[in-house]
Protein backbone atom coordinates (compact mmCIF):
# COMPACT_ATOMS: atom_id res chain seq x y z
CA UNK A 1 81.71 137.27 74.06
CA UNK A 2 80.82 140.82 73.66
CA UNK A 3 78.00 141.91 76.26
CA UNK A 4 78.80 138.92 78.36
CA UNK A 5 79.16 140.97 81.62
CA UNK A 6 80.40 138.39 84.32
CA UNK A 7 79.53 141.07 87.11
CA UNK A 8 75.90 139.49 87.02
CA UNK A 9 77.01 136.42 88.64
CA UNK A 10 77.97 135.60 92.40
CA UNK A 11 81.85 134.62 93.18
CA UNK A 12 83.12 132.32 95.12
CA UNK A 13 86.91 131.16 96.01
CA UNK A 14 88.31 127.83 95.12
CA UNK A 15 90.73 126.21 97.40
CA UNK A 16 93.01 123.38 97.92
CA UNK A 17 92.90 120.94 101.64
CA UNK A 18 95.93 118.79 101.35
CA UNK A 19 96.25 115.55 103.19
CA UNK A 20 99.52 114.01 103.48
CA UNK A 21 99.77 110.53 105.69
CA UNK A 22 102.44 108.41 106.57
CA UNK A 23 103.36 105.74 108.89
CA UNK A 24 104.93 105.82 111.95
CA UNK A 25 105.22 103.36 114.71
CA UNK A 26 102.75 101.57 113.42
CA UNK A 27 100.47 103.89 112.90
CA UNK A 28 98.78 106.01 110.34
CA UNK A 29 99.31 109.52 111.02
CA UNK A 30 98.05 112.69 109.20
CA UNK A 31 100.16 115.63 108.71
CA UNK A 32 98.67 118.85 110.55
CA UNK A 33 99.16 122.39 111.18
CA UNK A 34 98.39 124.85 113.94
CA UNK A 35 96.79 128.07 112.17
CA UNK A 36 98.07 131.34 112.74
CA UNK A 37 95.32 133.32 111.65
CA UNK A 38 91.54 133.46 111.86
CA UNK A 39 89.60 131.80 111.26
CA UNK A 40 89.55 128.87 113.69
CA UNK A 41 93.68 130.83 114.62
CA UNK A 42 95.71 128.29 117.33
CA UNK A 43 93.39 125.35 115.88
CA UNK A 44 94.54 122.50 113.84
CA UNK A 45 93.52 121.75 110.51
CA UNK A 46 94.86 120.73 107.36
CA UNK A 47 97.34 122.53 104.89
CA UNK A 48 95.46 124.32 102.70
CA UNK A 49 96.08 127.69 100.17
CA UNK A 50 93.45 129.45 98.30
CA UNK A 51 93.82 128.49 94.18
CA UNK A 52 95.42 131.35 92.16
CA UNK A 53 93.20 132.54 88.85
CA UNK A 54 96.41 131.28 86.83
CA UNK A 55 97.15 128.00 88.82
CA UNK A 56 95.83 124.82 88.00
CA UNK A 57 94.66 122.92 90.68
CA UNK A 58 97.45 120.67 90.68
CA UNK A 59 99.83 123.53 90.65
CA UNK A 60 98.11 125.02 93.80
CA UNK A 61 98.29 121.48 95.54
CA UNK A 62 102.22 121.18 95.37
CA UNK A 63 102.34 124.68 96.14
CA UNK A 64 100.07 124.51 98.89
CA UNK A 65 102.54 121.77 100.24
CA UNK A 66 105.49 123.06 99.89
CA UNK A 67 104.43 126.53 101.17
CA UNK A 68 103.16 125.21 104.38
CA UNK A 69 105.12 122.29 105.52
CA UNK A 70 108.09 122.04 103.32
CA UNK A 71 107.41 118.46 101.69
CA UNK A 72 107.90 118.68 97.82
CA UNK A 73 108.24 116.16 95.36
CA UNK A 74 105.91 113.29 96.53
CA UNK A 75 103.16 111.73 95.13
CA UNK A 76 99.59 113.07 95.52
CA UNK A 77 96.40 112.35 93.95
CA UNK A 78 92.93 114.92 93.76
CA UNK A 79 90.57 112.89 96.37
CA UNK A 80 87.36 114.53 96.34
CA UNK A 81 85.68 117.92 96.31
CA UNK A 82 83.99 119.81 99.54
CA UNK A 83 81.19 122.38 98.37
CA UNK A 84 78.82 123.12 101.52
CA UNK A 85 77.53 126.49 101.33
CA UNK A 86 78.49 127.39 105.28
CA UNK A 87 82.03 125.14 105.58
CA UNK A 88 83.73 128.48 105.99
CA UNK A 89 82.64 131.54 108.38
CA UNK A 90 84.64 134.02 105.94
CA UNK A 91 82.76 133.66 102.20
CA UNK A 92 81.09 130.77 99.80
CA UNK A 93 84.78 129.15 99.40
CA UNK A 94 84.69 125.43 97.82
CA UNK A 95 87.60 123.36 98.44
CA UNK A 96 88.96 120.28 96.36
CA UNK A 97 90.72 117.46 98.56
CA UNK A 98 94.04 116.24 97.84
CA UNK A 99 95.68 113.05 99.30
CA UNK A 100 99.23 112.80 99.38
CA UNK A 101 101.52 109.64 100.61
CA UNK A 102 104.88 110.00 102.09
CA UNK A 103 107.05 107.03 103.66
CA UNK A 104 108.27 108.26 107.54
CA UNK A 105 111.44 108.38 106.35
CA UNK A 106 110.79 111.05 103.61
CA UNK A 107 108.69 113.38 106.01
CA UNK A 108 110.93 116.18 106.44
CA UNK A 109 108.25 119.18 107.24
CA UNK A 110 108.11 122.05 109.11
CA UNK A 111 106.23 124.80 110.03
CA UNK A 112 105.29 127.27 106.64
CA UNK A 113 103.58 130.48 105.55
CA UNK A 114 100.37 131.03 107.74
CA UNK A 115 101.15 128.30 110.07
CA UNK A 116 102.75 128.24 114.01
CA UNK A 117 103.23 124.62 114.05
CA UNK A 118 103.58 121.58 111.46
CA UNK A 119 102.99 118.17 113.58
CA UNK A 120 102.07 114.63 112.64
CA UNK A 121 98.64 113.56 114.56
CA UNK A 122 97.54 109.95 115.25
CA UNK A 123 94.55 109.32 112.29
CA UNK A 124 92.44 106.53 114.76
CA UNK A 125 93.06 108.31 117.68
CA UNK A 126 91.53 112.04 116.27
CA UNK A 127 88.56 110.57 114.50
CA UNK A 128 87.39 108.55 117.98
CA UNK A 129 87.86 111.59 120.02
CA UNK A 130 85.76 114.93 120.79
CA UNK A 131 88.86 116.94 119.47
CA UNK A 132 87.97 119.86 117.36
CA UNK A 133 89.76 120.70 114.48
CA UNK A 134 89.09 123.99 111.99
CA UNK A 135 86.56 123.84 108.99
CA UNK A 136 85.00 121.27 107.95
CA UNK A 137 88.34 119.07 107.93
CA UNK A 138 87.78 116.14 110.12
CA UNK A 139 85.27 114.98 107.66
CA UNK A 140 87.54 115.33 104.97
CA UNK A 141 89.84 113.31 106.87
CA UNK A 142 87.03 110.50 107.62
CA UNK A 143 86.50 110.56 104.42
CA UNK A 144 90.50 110.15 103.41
CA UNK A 145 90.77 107.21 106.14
CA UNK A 146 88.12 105.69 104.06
CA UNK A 147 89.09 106.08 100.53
CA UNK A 148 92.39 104.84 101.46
CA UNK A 149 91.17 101.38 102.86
CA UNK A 150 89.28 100.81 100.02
CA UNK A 151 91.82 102.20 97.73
CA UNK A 152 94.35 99.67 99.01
CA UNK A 153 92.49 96.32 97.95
CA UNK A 154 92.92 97.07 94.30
CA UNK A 155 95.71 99.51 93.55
CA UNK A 156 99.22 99.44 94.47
CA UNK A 157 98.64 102.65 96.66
CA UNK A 158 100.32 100.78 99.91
CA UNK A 159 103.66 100.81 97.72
CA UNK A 160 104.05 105.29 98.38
CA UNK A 161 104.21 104.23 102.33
CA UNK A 162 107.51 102.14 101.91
CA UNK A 163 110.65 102.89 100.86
CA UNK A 164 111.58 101.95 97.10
CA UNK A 165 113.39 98.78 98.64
CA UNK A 166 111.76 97.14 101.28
CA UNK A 167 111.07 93.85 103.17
CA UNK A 168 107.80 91.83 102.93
CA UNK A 169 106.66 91.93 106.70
CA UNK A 170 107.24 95.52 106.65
CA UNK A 171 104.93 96.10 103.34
CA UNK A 172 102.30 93.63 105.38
CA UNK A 173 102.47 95.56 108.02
CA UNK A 174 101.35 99.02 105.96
CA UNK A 175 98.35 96.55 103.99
CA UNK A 176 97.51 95.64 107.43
CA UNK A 177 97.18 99.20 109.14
CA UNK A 178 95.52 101.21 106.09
CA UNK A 179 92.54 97.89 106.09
CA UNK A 180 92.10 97.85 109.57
CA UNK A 181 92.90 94.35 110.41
CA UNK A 182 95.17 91.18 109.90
CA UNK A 183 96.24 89.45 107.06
CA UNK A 184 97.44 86.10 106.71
CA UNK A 185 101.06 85.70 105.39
CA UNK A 186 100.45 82.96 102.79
CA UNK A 187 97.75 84.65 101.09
CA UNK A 188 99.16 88.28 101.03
CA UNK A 189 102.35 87.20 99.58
CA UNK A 190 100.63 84.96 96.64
CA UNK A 191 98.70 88.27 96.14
CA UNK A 192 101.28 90.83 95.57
CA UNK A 193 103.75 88.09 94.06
CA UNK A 194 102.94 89.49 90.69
CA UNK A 195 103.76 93.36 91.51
CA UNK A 196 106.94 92.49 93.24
CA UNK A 197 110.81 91.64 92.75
CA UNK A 198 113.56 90.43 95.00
CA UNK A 199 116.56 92.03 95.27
CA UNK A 200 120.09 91.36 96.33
CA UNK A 201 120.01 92.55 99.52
CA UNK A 202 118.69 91.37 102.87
CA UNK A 203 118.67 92.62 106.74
CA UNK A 204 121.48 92.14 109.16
CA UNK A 205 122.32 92.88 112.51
CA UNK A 206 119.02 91.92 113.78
CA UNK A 207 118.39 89.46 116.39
CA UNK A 208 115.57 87.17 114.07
CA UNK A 209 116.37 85.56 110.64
CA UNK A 210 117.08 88.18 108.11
CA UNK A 211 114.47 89.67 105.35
CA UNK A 212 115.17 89.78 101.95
CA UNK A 213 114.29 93.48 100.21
CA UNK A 214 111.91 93.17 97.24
CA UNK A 215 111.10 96.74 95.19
CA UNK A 216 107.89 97.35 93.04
CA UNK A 217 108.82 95.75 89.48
CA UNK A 218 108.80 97.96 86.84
CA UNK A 219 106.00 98.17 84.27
CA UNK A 220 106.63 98.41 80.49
CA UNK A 221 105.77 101.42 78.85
């Protein structure tokens, strides 16, 4: 390396956007935060942290989660990387996508470093409307709501939105709201058949016949 003199080149920053959905009430909802500094300061926009020149970017992501909303420990995969020279009014800062999946009942967050408030926001509902949001993030998060529909016909990907036990209509229910549209009984259930086991336990104290609980089966190492 000697007279390799990296002053000759430009710099730019790398960062991390984490996206971490769930489902509640039916609905696919994004985890947000309301920034508390500029740029874009009082807007929403995604968690996010700047990559440190020892982190990987994978150490960066969980940080980046933990840091601003708490959640640690969940599953997250790198979704895609955003490199437009203007996406950010402060320098040339390119930012790598993650994608993170959290059952409701796991989504203990709060508000973090650099952040007033941690909230979850309706997915549908912000992509059809005018609302503004900082960055460039509401295309990341079109493109998310996208990757995940597609994403959900061939890998088990639905299975990080239930809990580890859980019934059949309620695992339908998640197939049916990340693709957008209905799905006959029958053929879902002779579908997933294979990637499924029954348990010993079913529902009670509810008004309609009981639901047995199935969990993910295993796969052999």
């Amino acid at each position: 390396m000697e007279g390799y003199d990296s002053s000759q080149y430009e710099k730019l920053s790398l960062a991390v956007d984490l996206l971490v959905f769930t489902i509640e009430d039916d609905r696919l909802k994004l985890l947000m935060v309301e920034r508390s500094e500029d740029p874009f300061a009082k807007m929403s926009a995604l968690p996010g942290v700047f990559v440190g020149i020892k982190e990987t970017l994978d150490e960066a992501a969980e940080r980046g989660i933990e840091e601003e909303t708490g959640l640690k420990d969940i599953y997250f995969e790198q979704l895609y990387t955003f490199g437009e020279v203007d996406r950010d009014p402060r320098m040339r800062i390119v930012s790598v996508a993650y994608m993170a999946l959290v059952p409701i009942e796991k989504m203990n967050y709060h508000a973090g470093e650099r952040t007033l408030s941690a909230r979850l926001v309706d997915v549908e509902d912000l992509l059809s409307s005018d609302t503004k949001v900082a960055f460039d993030h509401k295309r990341i998060i079109a493109y998310a709501r996208q990757r995940l529909a597609n994403k959900v016909e061939y890998t088990g990907i639905a299975f990080h939105l239930v809990e580890e036990e859980f019934t059949l209509p309620k695992l339908q229910k998640v197939y049916e709201i990340l693709l957008g549209k209905p799905l006959y009984k029958a053929n879902f259930r002779k579908k997933i058949a294979p990637l499924i086991e029954e348990t010993d336990f079913i529902t009670s104290g509810e008004a309609h016949r009981p639901s047995r609980f199935y969990r993910l089966k295993k796969t052999e190492e």
